[in-house]
C-alpha atoms as a PDB file:
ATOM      1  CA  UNK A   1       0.000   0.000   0.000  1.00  0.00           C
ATOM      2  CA  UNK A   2       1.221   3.159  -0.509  1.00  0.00           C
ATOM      3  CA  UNK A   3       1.823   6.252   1.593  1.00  0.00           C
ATOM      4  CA  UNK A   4      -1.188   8.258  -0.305  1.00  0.00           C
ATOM      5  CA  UNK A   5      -3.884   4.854   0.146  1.00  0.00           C
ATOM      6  CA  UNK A   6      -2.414   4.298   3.775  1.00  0.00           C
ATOM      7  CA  UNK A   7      -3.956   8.159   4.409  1.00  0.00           C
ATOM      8  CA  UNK A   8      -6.928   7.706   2.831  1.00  0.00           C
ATOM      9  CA  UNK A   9      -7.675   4.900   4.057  1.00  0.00           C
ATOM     10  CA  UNK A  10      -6.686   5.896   8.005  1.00  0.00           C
ATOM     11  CA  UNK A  11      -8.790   9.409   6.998  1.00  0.00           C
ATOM     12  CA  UNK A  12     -11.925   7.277   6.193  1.00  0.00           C
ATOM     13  CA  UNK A  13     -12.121   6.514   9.798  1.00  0.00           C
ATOM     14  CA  UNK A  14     -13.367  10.284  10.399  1.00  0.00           C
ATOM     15  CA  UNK A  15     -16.168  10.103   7.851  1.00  0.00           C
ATOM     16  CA  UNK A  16     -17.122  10.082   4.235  1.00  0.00           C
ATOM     17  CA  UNK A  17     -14.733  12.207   2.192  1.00  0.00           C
ATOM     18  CA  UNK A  18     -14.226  13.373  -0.835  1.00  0.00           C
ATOM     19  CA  UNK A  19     -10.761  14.401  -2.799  1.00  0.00           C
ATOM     20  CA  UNK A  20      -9.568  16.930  -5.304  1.00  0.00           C
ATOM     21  CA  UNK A  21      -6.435  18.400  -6.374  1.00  0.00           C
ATOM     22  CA  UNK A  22      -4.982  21.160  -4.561  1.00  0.00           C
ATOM     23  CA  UNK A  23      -1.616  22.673  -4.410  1.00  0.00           C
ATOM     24  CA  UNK A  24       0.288  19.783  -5.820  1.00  0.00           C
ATOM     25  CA  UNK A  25      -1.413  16.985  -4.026  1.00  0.00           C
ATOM     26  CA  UNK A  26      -4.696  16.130  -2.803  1.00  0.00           C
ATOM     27  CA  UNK A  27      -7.662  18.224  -0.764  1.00  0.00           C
ATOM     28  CA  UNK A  28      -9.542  16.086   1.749  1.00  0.00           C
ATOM     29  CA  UNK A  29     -12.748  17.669   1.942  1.00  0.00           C
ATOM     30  CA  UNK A  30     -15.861  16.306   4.768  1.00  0.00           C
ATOM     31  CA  UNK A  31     -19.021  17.852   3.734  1.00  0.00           C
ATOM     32  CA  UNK A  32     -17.465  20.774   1.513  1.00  0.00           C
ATOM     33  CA  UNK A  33     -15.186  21.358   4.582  1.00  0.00           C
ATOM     34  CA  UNK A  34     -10.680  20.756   3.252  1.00  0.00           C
ATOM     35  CA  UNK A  35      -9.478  19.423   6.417  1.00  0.00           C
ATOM     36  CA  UNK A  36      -6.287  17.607   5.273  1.00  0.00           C
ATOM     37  CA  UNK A  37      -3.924  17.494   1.791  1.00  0.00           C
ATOM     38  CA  UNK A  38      -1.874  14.450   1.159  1.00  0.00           C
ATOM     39  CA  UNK A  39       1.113  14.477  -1.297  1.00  0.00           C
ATOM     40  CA  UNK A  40       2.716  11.285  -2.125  1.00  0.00           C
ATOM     41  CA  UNK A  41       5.232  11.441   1.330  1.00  0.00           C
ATOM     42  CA  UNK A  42       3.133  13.336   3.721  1.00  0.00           C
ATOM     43  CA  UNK A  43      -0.147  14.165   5.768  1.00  0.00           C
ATOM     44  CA  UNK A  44      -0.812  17.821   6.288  1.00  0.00           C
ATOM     45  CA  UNK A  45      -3.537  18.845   8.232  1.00  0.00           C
ATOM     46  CA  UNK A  46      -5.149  22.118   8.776  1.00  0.00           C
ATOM     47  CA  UNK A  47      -4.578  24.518  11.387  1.00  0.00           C
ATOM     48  CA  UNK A  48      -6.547  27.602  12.673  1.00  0.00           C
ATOM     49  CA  UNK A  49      -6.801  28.498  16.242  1.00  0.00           C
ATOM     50  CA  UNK A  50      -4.834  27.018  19.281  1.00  0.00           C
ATOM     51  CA  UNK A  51      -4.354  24.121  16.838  1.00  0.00           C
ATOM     52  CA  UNK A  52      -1.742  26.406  15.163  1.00  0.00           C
ATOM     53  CA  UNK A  53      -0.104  26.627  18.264  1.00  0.00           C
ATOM     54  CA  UNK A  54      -0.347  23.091  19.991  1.00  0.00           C
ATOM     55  CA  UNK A  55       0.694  22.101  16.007  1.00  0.00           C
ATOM     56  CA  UNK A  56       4.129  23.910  16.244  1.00  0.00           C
ATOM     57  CA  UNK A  57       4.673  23.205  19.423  1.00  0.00           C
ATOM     58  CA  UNK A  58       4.644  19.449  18.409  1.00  0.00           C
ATOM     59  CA  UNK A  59       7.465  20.005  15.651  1.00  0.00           C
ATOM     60  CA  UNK A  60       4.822  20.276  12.663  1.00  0.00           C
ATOM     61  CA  UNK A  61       6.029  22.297   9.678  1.00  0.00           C
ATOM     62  CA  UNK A  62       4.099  24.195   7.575  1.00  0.00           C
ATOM     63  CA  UNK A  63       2.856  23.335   3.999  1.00  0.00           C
ATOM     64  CA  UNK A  64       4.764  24.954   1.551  1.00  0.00           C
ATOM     65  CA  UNK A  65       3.451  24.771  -2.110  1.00  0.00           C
ATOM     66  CA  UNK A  66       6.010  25.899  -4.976  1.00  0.00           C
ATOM     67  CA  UNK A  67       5.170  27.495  -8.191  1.00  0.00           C
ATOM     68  CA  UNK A  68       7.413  28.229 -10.734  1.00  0.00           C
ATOM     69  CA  UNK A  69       8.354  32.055  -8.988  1.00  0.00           C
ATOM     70  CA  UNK A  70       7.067  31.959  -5.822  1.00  0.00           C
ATOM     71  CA  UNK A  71       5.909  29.918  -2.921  1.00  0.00           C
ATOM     72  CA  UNK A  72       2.772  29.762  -1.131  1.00  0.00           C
ATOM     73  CA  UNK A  73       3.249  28.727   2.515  1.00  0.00           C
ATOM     74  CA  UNK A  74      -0.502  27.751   3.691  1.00  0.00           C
ATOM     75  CA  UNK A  75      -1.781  27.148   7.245  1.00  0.00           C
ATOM     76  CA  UNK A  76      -1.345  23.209   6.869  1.00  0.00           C
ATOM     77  CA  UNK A  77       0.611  21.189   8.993  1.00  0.00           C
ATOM     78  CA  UNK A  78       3.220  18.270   8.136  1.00  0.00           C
ATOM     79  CA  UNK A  79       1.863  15.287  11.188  1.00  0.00           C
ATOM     80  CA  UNK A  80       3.441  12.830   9.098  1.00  0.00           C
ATOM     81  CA  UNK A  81       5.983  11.920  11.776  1.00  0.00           C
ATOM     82  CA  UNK A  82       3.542  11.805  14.666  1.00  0.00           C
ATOM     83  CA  UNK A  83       0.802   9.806  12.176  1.00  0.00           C
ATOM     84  CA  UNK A  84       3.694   7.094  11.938  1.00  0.00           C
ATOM     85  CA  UNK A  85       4.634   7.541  15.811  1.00  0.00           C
ATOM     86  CA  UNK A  86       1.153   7.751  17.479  1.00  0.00           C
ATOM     87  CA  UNK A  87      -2.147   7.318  15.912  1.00  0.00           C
ATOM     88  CA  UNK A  88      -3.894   8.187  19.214  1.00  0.00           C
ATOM     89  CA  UNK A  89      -2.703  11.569  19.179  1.00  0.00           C
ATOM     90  CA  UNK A  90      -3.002  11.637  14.922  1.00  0.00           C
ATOM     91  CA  UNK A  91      -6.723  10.628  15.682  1.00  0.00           C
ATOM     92  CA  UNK A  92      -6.589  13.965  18.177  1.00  0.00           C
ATOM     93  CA  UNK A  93      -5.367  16.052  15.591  1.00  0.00           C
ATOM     94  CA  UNK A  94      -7.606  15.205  12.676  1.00  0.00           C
ATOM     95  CA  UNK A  95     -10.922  15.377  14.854  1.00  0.00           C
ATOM     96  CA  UNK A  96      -9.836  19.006  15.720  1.00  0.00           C
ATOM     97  CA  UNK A  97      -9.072  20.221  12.533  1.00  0.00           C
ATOM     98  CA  UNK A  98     -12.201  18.673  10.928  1.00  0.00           C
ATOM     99  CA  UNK A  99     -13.856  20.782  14.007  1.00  0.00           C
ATOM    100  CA  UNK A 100     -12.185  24.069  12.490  1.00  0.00           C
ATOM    101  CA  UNK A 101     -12.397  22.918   9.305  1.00  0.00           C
ATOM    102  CA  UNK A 102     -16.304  22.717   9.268  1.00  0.00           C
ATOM    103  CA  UNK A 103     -16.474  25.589  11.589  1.00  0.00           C
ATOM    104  CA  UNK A 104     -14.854  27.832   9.176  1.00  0.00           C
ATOM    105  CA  UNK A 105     -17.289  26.841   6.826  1.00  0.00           C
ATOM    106  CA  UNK A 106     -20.210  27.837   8.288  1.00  0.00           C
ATOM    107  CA  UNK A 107     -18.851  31.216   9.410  1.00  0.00           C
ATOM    108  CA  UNK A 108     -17.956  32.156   5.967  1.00  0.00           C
ATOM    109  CA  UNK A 109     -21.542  30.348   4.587  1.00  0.00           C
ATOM    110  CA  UNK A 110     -22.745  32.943   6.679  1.00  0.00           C
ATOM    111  CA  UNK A 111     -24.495  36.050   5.448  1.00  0.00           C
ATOM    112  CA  UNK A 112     -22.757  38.717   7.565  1.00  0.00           C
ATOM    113  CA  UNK A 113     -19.621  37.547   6.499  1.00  0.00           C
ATOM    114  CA  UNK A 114     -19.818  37.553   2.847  1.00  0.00           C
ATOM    115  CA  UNK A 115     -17.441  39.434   1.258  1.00  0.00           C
ATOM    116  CA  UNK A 116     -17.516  43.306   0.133  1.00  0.00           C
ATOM    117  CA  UNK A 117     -16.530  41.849  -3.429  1.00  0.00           C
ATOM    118  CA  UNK A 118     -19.678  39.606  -3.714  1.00  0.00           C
ATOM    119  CA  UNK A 119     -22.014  42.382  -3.707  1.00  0.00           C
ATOM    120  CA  UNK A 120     -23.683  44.100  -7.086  1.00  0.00           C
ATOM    121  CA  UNK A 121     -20.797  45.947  -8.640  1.00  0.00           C
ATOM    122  CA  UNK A 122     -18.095  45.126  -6.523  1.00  0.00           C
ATOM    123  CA  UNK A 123     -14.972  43.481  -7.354  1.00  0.00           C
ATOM    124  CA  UNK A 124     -11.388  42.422  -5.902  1.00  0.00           C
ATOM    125  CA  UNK A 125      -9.914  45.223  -6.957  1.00  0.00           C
ATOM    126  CA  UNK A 126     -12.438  47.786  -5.317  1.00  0.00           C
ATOM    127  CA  UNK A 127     -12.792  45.412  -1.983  1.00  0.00           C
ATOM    128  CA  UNK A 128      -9.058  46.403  -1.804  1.00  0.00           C
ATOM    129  CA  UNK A 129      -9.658  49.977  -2.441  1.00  0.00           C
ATOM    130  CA  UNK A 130     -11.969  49.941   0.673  1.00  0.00           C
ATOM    131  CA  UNK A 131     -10.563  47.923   3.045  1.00  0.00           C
ATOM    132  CA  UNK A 132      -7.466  50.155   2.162  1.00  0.00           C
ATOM    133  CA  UNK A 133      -9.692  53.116   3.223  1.00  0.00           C
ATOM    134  CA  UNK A 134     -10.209  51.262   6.392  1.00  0.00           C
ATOM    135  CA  UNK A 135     -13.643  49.550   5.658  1.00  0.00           C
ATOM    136  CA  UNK A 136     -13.099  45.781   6.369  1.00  0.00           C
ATOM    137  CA  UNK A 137     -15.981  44.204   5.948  1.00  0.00           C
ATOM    138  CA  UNK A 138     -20.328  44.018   4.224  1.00  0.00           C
ATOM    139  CA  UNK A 139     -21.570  45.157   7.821  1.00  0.00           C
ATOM    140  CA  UNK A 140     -19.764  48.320   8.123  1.00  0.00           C
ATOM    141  CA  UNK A 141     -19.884  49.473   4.349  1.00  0.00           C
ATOM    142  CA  UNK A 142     -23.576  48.877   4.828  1.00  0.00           C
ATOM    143  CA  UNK A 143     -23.602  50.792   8.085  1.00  0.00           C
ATOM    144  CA  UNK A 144     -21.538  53.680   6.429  1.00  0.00           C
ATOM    145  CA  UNK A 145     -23.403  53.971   3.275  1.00  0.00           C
ATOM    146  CA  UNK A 146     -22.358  54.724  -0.370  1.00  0.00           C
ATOM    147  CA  UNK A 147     -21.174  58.281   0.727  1.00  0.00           C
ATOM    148  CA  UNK A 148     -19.620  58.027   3.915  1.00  0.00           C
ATOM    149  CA  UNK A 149     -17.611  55.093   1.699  1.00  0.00           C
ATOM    150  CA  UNK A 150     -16.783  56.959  -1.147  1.00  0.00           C
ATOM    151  CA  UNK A 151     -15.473  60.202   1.068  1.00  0.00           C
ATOM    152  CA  UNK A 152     -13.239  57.363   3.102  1.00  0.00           C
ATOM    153  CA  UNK A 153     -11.776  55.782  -0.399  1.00  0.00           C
ATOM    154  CA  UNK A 154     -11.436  59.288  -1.479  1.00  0.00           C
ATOM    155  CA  UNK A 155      -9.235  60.067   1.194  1.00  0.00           C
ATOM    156  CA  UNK A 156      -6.917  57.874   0.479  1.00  0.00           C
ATOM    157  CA  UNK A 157      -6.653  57.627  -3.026  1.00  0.00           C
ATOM    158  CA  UNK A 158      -7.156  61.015  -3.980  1.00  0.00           C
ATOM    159  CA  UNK A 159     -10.097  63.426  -5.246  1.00  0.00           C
ATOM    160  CA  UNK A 160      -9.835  62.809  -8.597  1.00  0.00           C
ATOM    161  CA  UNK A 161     -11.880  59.374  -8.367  1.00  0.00           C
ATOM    162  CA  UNK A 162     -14.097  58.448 -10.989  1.00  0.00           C
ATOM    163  CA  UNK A 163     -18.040  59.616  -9.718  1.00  0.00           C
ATOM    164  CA  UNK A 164     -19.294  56.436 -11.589  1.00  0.00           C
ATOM    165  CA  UNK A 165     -17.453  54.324  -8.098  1.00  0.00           C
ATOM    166  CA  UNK A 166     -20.002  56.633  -5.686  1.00  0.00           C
ATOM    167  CA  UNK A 167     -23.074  55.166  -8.514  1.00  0.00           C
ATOM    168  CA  UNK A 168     -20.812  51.748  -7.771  1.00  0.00           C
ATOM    169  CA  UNK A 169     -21.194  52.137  -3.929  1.00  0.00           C
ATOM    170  CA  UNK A 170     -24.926  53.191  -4.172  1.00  0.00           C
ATOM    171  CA  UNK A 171     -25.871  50.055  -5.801  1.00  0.00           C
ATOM    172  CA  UNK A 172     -24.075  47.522  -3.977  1.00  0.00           C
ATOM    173  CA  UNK A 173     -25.895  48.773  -0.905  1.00  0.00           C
ATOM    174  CA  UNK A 174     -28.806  49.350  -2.349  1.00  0.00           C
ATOM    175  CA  UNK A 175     -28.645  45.316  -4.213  1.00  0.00           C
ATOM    176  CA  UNK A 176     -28.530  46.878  -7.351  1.00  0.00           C
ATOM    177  CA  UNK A 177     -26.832  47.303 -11.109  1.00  0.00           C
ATOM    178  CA  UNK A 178     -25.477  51.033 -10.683  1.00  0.00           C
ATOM    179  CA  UNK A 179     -26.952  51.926 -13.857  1.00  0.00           C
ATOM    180  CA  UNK A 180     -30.722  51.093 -11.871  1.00  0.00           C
ATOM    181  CA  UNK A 181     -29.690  54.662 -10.198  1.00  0.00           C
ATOM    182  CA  UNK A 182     -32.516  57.749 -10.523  1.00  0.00           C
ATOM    183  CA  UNK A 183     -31.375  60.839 -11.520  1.00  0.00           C
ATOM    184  CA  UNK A 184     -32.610  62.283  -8.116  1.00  0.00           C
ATOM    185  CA  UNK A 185     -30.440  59.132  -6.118  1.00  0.00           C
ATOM    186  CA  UNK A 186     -27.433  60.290  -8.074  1.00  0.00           C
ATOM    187  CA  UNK A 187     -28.140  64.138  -7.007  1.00  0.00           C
ATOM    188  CA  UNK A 188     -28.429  63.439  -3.147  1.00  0.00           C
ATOM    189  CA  UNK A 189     -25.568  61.099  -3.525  1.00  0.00           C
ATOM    190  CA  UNK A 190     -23.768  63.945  -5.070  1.00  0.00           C
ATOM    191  CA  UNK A 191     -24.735  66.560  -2.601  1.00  0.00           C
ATOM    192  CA  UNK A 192     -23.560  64.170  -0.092  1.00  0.00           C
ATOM    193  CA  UNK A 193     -20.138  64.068  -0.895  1.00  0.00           C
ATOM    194  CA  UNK A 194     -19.281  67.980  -2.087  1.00  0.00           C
END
């Protein structure tokens, strides 16, 4: 058997799961939840919380996935030594980080913390623009409004901003296509920020 079937087969102990490729080896995923990767020498699983901690405390190094010109070090653990040394403890670690895992999951499934870039008109590039201007996530640039928004981005990027980003602003928190804006919405917006 080898070392990839040996995993799989030991991680089929914690419930059904299902595989895909991810950074060079293999995702383990329980219900839409990736708890674990497996390359063809090693078990990583993954951390978050005082798991990151208790996991470097036990010797675990982190995953480290090379590209061709740069490398992406994600929050993934190497347990292949204690997996070989002490499945009672292995069977500690993988419970936990399913735990997380699935945790994480629902946190981000949830509605409050869906991100500024999955709203009408908004994109990665503007999410960055306001969480540069110090707006980090839907709640507040709900709570702040198109204009309050804008004024902040302006701030920091300069005055010279395109208007059409305010009309961009207005419709995400409105749930809207900017170009759905009245003539009189675009006015008060308008007064708003001169």
């Amino acid at each position: 058997m080898s070392f990839k079937e040996e995993y799989f087969t030991y991680l089929s102990g914690f419930g059904k799961y299902e595989k895909r490729s991810m950074f060079g080896g293999m995702g383990v995923f329980i219900n839409g939840a990736m708890y674990a990767i497996i390359t063809n020498k090693s078990l990583f699983l993954r951390g978050g919380d005082a798991l990151d901690d208790r996991l470097k405390q036990l010797g675990c190094a982190k995953f480290k996935h090379i590209k061709r010109s740069t490398t992406a070090i994600v929050n993934y653990y190497d347990i292949t030594p204690l997996f070989n040394e002490s499945r009672e403890l292995s069977n500690e670690l993988v419970e936990h980080s399913i735990q997380i895992a699935r945790q994480d999951k629902v946190e981000k499934a949830a509605d409050k913390n869906k991100r500024i870039r999955d709203l009408p008109n908004m994109r990665l590039t503007l999410e960055r623009m306001v969480k540069k201007a110090g707006v980090n996530d839907v709640t507040s640039f709900m709570e702040l409004g198109a204009s309050e928004v804008f004024c902040k981005v302006r701030q920091v990027h300069g005055q010279d901003l395109d208007i059409k980003l305010l009309w961009m602003f207005a419709g995400a928190v409105q749930g809207c296509h900017w170009t759905l804006l009245n003539d009189d919405q675009k006015s008060s917006l308008l007064s708003a920020v001169n």
